[in-house]
Protein backbone atom coordinates (compact mmCIF):
# COMPACT_ATOMS: atom_id res chain seq x y z
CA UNK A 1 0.00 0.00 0.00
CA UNK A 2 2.44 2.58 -1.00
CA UNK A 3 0.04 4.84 -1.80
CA UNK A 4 -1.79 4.83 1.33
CA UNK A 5 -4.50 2.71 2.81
CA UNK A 6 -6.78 2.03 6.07
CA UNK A 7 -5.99 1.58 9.67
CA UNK A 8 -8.83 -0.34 11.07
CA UNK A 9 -8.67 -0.20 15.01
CA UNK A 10 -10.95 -2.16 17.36
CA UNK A 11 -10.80 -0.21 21.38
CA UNK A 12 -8.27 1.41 20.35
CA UNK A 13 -5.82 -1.55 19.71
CA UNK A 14 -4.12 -1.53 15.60
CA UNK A 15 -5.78 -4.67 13.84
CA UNK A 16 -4.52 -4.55 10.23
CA UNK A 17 -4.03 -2.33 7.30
CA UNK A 18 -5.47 -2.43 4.73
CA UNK A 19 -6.91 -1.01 0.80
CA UNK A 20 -10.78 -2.65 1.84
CA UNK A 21 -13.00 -2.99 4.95
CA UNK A 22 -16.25 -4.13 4.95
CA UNK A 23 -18.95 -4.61 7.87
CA UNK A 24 -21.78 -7.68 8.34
CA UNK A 25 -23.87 -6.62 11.33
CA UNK A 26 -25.72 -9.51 10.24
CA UNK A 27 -23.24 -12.13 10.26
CA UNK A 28 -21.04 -10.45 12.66
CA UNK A 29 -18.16 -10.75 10.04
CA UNK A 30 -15.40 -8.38 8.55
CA UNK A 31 -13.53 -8.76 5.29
CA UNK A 32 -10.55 -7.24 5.11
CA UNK A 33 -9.53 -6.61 1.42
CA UNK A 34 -12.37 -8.45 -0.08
CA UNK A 35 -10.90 -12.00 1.14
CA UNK A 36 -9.90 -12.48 4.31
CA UNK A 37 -12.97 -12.91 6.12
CA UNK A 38 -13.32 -12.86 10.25
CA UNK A 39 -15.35 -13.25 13.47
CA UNK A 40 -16.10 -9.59 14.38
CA UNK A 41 -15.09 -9.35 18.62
CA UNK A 42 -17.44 -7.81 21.07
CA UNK A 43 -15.80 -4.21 20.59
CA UNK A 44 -17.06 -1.20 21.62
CA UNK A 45 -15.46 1.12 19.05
CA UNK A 46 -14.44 0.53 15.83
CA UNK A 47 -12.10 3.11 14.00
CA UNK A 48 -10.70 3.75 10.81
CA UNK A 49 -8.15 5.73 9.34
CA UNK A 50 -7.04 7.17 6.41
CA UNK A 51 -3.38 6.50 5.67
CA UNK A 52 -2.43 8.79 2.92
CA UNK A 53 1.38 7.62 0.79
């Protein structure tokens, strides 16, 4: 990601970087650059930041 990217953070805590993030309230998921798919923790925040290159 030279050109920049996300910084997804769960509490506060660094979880990954990345170029996509997506949310499933329904399934309780996240995908983190449309293939790695995950359990989404009991978190009470959930921040993202731009990374600019």
């Amino acid at each position: 990601m030279a050109e920049g990217g996300f910084l997804v953070k769960f509490d506060g805590k660094e979880i990954t970087r990345c170029y996509a993030v997506a949310f499933d309230y329904d399934e309780w998921q996240y995908v983190i650059n449309e293939t790695e798919k995950k359990e989404l923790p009991r978190v009470k925040n959930i921040s993202i930041e731009v990374e600019e290159g």
